[in-house]
Protein backbone atom coordinates (compact mmCIF):
# COMPACT_ATOMS: atom_id res chain seq x y z
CA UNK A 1 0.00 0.00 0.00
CA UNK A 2 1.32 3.52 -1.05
CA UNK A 3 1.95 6.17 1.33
CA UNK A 4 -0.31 8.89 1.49
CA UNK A 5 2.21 11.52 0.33
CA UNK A 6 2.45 8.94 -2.50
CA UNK A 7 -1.00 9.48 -3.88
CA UNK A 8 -2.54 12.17 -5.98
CA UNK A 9 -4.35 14.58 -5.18
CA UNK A 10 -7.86 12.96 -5.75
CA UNK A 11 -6.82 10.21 -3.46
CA UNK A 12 -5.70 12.61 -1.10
CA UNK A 13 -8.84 14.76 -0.57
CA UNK A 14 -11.14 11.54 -0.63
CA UNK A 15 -9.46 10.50 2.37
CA UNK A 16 -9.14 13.95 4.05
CA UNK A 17 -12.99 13.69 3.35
CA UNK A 18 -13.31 11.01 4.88
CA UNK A 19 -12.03 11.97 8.16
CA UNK A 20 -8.66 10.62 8.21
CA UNK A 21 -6.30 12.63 10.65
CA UNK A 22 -3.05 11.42 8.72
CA UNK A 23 -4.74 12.76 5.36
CA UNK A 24 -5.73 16.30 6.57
CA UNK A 25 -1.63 16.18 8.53
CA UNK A 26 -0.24 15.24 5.04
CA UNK A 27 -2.35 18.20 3.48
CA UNK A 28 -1.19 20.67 6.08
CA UNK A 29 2.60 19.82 5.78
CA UNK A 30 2.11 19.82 1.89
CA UNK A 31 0.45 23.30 1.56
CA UNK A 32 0.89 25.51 4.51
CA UNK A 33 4.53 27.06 3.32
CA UNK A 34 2.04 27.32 0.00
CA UNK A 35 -0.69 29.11 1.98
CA UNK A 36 2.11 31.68 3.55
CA UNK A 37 3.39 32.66 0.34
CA UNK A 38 0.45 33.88 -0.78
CA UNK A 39 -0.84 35.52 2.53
CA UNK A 40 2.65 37.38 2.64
CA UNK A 41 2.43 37.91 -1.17
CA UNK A 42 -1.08 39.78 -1.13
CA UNK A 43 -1.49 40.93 2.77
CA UNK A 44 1.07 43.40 4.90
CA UNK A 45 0.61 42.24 8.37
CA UNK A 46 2.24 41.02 11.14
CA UNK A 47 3.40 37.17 11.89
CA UNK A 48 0.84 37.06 14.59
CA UNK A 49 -1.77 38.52 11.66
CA UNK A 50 -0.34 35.77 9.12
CA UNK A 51 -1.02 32.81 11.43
CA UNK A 52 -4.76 33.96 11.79
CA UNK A 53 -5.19 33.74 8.35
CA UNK A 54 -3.39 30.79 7.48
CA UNK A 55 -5.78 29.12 10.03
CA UNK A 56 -8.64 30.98 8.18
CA UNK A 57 -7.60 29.57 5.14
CA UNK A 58 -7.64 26.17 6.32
CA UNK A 59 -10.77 26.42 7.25
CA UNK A 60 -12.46 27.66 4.38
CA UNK A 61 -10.52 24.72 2.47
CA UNK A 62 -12.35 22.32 4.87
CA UNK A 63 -15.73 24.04 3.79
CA UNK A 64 -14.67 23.83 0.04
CA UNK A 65 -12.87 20.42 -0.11
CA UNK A 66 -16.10 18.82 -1.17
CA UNK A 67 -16.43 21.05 -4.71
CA UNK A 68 -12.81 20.25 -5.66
CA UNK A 69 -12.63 19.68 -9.43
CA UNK A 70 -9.96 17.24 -10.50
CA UNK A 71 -9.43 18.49 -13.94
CA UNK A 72 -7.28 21.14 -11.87
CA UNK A 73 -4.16 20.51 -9.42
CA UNK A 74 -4.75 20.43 -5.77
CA UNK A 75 -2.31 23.23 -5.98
CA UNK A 76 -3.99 25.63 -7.80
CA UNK A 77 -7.30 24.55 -5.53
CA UNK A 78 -5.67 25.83 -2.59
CA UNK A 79 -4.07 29.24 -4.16
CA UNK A 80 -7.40 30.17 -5.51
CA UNK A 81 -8.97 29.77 -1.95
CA UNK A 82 -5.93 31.51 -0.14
CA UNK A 83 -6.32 34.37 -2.40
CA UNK A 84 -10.46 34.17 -1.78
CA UNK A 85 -9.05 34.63 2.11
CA UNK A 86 -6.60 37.40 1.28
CA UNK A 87 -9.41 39.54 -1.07
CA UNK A 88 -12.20 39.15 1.99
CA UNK A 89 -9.04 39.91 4.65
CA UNK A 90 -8.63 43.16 2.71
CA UNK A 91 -11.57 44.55 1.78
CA UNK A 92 -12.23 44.16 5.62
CA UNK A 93 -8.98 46.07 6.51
CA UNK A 94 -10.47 48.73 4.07
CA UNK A 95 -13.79 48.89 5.08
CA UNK A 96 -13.12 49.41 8.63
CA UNK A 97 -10.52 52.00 7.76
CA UNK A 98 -12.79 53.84 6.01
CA UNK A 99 -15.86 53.75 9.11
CA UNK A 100 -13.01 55.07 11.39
CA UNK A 101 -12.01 57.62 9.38
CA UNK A 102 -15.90 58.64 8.64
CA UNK A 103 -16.52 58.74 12.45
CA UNK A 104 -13.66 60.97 13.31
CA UNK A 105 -15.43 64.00 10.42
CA UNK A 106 -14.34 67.44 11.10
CA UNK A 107 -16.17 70.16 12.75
CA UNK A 108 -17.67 71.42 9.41
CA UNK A 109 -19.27 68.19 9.57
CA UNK A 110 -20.11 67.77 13.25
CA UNK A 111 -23.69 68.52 12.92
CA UNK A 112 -24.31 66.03 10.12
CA UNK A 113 -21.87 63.25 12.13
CA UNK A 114 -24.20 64.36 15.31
CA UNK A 115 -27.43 63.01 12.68
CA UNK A 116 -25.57 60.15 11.92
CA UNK A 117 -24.50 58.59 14.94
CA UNK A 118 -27.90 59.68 16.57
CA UNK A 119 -29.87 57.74 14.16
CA UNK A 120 -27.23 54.63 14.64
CA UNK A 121 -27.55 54.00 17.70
CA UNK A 122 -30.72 51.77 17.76
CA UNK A 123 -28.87 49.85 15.12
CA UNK A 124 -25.81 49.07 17.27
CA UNK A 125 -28.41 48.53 19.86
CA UNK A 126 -29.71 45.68 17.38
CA UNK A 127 -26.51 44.46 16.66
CA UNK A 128 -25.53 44.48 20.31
CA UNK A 129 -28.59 42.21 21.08
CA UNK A 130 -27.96 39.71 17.73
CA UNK A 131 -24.25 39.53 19.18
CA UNK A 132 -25.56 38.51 22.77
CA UNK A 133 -28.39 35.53 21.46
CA UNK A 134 -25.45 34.15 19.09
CA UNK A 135 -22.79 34.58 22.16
CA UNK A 136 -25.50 32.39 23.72
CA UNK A 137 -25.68 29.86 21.09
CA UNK A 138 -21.82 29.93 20.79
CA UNK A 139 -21.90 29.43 24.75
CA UNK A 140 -24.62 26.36 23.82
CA UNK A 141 -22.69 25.01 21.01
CA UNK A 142 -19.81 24.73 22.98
CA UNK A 143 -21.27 22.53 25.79
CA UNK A 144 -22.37 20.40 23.37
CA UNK A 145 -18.81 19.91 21.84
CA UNK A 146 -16.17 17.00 22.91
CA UNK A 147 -14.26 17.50 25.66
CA UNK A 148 -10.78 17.67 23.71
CA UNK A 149 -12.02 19.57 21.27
CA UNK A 150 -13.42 22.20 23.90
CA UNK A 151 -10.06 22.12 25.91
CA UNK A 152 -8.19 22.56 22.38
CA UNK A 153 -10.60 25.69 22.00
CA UNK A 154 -10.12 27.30 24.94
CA UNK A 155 -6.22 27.26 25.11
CA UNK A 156 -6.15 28.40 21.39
CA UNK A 157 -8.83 31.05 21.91
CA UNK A 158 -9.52 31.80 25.47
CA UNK A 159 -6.18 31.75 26.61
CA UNK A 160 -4.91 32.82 23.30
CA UNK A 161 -1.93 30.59 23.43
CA UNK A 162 0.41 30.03 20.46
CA UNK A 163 0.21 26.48 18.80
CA UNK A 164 4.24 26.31 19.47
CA UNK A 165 2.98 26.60 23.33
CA UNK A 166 0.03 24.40 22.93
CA UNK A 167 2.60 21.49 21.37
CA UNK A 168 4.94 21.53 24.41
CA UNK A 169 1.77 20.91 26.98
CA UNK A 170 -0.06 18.88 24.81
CA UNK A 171 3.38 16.60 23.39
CA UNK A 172 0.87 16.85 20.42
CA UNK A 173 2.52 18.58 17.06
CA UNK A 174 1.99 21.67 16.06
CA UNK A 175 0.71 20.76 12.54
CA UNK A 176 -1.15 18.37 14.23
CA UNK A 177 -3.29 20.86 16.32
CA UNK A 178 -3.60 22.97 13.49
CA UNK A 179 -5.47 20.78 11.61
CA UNK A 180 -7.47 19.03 15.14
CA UNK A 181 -8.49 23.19 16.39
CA UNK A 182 -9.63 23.40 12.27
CA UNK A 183 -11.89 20.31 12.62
CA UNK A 184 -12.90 21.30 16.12
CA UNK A 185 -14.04 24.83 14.62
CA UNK A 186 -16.51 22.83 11.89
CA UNK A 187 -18.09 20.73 14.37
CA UNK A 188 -18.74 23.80 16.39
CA UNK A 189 -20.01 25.51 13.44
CA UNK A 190 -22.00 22.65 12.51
CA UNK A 191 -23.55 22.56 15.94
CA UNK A 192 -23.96 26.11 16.09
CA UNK A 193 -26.26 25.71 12.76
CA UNK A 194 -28.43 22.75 14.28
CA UNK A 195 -29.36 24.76 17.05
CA UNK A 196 -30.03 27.91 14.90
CA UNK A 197 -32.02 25.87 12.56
CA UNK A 198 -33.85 24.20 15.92
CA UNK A 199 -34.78 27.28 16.61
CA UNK A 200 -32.96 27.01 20.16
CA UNK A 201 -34.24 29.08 22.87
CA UNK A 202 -32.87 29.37 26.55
């Protein structure tokens, strides 16, 4: 039996589809130095900034694994959804550049900026109370989760711990967590969806 860095690409993503933690590891180790090229290629921010959305990109290659068309490399699969990641990643940088810069207006415009932020504030009210009933969900979903995949969550997120730091309590490899917190993150997310869709109430 062949190794699974010995098989192409469609064998690959059938087993990474499948669930196999040595398939989604080989994928990882194959493209990640691929994914950072790209991220520090189209995107000017810090180390910190690149990890966040190499793990991004990860993700969203989970969500779009199941479309992949053969007829094109895995390769080229996984630039076109890193630079998907990067395009979002900017026009997000941009857009909240621009609503700073709009709320800091001049005093030639302090009257109209006085309208403006009057008139807003029942919609960040709004917001403020969607953000609470899906913190609440979030807080649901995550009871609901696996115990190692809730630990996993909290020390990447909660405690906001490095993966390098996460490795030396764990013993578990860095790659390795990478791709276990990316997993852990869909079946949150898919949990998360069931109880929208349940219409769950406290």
């Amino acid at each position: 039996m062949p190794s699974i860095s010995e098989n192409n690409d469609v064998t690959l993503v059938g087993q990474c589809l499948s669930g196999s933690d040595q398939a989604w590891s080989e994928f990882y180790s194959r493209f990640e130095r691929l994914v950072r090229m790209v991220i520090r290629r189209r995107l000017h921010i810090s180390e910190d900034g690149i990890e966040d959305v190499v793990h991004d990109v990860f993700i969203s290659i989970i969500s779009a694994l199941k479309t992949y068309d053969s007829s094109c490399s895995l390769q080229t699969f996984v630039c076109t959804i890193a630079e998907r990641v990067c395009v979002d990643q900017y026009r997000f940088s941009k857009a909240t550049k621009r609503n700073a810069e709009a709320l800091s207006m001049d005093d030639e415009h302090s009257g109209l900026a006085s309208k403006v932020m009057e008139s807003s504030k029942q919609v960040f009210q709004e917001e403020a109370l969607i953000r609470a009933q899906e913190a609440d969900i979030v807080r649901r979903a995550l009871r609901l989760l696996g115990t190692k995949c809730r630990e996993l969550l909290k020390l990447r997120y909660f405690d906001e711990a490095p993966y390098s730091k996460i490795a030396e309590a764990t013993g578990i490899a860095a790659n390795t967590l990478v791709v276990q917190t990316t997993r852990c993150i869909r079946e949150l997310r898919n949990i998360y969806q069931k109880l929208v869709k349940s219409g769950y109430k406290k």
